[in-house]
C-alpha atoms as a PDB file:
ATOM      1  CA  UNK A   1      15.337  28.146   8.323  1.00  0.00           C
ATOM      2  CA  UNK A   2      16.863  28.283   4.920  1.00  0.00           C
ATOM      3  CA  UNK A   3      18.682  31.284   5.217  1.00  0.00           C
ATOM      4  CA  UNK A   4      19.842  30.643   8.655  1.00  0.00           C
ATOM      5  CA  UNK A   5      21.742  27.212   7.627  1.00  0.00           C
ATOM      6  CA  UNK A   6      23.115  29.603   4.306  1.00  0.00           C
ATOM      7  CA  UNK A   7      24.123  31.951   6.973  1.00  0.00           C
ATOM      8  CA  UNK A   8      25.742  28.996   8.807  1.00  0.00           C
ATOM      9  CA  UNK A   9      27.090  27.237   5.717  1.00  0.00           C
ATOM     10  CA  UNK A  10      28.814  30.694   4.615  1.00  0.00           C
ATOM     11  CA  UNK A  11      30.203  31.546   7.830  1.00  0.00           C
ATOM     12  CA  UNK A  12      31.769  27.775   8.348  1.00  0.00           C
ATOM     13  CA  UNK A  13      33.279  28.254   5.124  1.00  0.00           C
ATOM     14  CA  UNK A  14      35.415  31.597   5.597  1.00  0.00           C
ATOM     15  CA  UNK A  15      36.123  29.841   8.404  1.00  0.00           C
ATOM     16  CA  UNK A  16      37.949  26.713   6.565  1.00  0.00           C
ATOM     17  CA  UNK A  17      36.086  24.052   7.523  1.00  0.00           C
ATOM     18  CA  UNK A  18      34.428  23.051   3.988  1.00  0.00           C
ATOM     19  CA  UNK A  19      32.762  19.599   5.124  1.00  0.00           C
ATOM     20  CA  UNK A  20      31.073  21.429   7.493  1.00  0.00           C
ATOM     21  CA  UNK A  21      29.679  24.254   5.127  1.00  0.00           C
ATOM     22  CA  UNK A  22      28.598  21.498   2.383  1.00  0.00           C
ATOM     23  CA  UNK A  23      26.806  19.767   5.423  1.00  0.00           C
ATOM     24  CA  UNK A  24      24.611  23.161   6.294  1.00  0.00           C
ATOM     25  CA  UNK A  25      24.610  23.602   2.661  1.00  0.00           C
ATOM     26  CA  UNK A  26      22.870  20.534   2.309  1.00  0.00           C
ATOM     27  CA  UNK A  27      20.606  20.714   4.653  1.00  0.00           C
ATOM     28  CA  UNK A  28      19.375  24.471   3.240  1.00  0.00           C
ATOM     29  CA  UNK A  29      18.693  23.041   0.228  1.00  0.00           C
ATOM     30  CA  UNK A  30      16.977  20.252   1.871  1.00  0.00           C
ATOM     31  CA  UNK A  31      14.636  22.414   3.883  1.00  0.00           C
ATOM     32  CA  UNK A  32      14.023  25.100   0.830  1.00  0.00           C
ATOM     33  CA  UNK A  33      12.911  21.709  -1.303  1.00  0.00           C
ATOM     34  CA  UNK A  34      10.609  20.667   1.051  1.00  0.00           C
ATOM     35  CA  UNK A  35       9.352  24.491   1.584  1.00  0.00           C
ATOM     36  CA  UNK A  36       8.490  24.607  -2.264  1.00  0.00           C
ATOM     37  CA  UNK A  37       6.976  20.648  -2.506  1.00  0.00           C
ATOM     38  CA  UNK A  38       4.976  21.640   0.166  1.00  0.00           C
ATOM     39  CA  UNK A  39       3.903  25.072  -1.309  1.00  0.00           C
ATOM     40  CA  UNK A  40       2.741  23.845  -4.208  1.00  0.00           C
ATOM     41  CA  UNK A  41      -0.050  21.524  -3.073  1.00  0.00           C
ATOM     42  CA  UNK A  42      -2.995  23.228  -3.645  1.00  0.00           C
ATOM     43  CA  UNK A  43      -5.709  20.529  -2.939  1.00  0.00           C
ATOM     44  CA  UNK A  44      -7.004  18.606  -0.193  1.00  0.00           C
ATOM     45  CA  UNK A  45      -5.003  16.054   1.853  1.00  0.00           C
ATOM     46  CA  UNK A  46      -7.867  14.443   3.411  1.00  0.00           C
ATOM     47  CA  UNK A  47     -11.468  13.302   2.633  1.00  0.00           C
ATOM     48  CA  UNK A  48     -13.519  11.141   3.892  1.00  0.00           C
ATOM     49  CA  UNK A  49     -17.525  10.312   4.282  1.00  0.00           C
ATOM     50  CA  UNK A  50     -19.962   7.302   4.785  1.00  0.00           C
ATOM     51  CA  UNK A  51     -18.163   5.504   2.226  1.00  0.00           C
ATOM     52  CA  UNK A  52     -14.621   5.629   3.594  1.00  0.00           C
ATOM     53  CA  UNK A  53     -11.376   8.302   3.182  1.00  0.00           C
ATOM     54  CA  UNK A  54      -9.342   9.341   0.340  1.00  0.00           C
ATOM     55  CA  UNK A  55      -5.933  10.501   1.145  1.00  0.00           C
ATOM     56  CA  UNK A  56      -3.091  11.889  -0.914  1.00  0.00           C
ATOM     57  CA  UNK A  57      -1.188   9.163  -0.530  1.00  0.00           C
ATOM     58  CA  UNK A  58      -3.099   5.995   0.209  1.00  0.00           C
ATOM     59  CA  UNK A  59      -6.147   7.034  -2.127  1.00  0.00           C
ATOM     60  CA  UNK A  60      -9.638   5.701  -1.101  1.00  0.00           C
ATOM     61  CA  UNK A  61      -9.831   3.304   1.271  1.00  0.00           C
ATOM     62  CA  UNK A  62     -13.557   2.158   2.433  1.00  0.00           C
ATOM     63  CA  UNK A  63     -14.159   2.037   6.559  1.00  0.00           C
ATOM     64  CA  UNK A  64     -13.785  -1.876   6.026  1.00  0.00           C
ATOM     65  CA  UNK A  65     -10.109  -1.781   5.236  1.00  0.00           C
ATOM     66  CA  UNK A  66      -9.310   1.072   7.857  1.00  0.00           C
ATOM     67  CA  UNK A  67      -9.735   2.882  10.891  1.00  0.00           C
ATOM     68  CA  UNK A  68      -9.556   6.517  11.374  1.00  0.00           C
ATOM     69  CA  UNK A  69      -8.456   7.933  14.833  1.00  0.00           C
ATOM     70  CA  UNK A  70      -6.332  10.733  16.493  1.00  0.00           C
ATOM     71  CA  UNK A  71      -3.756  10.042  18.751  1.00  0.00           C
ATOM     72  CA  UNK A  72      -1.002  11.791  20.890  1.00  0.00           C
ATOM     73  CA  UNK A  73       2.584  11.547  20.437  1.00  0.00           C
ATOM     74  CA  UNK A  74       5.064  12.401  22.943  1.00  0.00           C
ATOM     75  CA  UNK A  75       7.983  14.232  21.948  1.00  0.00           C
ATOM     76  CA  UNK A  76      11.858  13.277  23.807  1.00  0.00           C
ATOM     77  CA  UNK A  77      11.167  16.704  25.310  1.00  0.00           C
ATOM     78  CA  UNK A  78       7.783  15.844  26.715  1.00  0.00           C
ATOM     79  CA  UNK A  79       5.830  17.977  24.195  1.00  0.00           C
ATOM     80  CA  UNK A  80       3.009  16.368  22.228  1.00  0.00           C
ATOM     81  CA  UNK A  81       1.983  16.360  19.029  1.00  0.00           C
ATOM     82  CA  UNK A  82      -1.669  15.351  17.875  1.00  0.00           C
ATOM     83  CA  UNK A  83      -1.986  13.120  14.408  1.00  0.00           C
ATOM     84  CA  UNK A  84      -4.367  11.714  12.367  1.00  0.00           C
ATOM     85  CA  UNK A  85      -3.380   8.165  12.036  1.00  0.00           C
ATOM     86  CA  UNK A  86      -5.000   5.929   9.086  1.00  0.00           C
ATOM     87  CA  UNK A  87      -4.472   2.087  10.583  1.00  0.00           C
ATOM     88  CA  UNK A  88      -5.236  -0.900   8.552  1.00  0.00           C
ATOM     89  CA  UNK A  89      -8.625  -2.524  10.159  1.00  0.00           C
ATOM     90  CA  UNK A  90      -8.481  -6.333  10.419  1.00  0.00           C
ATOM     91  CA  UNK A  91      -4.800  -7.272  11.430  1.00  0.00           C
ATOM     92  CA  UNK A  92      -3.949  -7.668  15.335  1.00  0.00           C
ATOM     93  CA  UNK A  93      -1.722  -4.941  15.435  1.00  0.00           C
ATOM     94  CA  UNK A  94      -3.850  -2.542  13.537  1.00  0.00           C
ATOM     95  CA  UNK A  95      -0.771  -1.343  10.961  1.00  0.00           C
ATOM     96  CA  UNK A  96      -0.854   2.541  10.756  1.00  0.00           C
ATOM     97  CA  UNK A  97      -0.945   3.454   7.113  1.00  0.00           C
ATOM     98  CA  UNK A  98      -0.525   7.032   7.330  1.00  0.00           C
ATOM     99  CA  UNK A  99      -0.239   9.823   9.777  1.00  0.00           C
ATOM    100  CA  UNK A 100      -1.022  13.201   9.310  1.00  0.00           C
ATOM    101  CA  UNK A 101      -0.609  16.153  11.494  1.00  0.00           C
ATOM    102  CA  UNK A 102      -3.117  17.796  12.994  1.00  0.00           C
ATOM    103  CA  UNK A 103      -1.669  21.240  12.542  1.00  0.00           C
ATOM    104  CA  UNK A 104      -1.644  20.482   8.956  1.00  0.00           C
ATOM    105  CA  UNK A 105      -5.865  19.842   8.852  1.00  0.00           C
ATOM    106  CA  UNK A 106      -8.031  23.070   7.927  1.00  0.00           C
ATOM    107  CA  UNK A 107     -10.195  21.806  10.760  1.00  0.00           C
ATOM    108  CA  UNK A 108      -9.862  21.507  14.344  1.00  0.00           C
ATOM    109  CA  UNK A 109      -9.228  18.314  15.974  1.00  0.00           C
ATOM    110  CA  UNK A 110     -12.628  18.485  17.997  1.00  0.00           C
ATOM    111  CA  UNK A 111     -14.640  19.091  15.039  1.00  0.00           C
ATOM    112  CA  UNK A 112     -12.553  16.347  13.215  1.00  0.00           C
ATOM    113  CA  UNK A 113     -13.145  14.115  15.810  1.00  0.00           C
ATOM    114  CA  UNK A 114     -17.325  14.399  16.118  1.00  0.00           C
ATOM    115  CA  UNK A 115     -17.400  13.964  12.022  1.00  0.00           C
ATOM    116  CA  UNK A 116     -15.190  10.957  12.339  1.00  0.00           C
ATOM    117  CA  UNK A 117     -17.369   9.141  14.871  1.00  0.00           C
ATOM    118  CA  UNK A 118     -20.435   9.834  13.007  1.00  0.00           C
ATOM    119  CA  UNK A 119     -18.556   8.869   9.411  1.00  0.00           C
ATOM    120  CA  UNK A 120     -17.427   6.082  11.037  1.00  0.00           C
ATOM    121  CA  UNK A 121     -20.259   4.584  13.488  1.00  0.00           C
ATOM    122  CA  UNK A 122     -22.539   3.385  10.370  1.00  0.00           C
END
C-alpha cells in the first residue's frame, strides 16, 4: 500500500498538482509507520486466565472490573468484522475499553470463545 500511494504521489506530481502529491505522500508515510510500529511487536497482545486479562494497552484488569466477549461489526458495505471487545463490568452501558481484532489473535475465535466462558464462568 506504501508504494502504491508513492506511485500515486509521484505521478500527481509530474502532473502539477503538488497538494495532491503531499496528500498521497502523507498518507505513504502514514501507512509505512504503522507497517513498522506494528512489525516490531514481538509479544503477546492478549492474556487472560481465572484471575482476569492483561492487555497491551489496558494492563490487567480482574473479571470484576470487565467483561470479555466477541462481537460482530457490520461494515457500510455489509461485510463483518469479528472483535474482541474488553467492556467495563458494572456501569449500565457496559463502556468498551478496548477492541481487538480477531484476525489479529493467534487463536481462532471458536477456541477463544470456549476458553473465555470457562475463564470467565468462575
Amino acid at each position: 500500500m506504501t508504494l502504491l500511494f508513492l506511485g500515486i504521489a509521484i505521478w500527481i506530481a509530474v502532473i502539477g498538482n503538488y497538494w495532491a502529491a503531499s496528500f498521497f505522500s502523507g498518507l505513504a508515510l502514514f501507512i509505512a509507520i504503522r507497517a513498522v510500529r506494528r512489525a516490531r511487536v514481538t509479544g503477546p497482545a492478549l492474556k487472560f486466565g481465572r484471575a482476569g486479562i492483561w492487555t497491551d494497552k489496558l494492563g490487567f484488569k480482574t473479571w470484576r472490573q470487565v467483561v470479555a466477549v466477541m462481537k460482530v461489526h457490520m461494515t457500510f458495505r455489509g461485510g463483518t468484522s469479528l472483535y474482541l471487545c474488553i467492556l467495563q463490568r458494572g456501569s449500565s452501558s457496559q463502556l468498551e475499553l478496548h477492541s481487538i481484532p480477531a484476525n489479529d489473535l493467534v487463536v481462532d475465535a471458536q477456541t477463544l470463545q470456549v476458553w473465555l466462558k470457562k475463564y470467565t464462568a468462575g
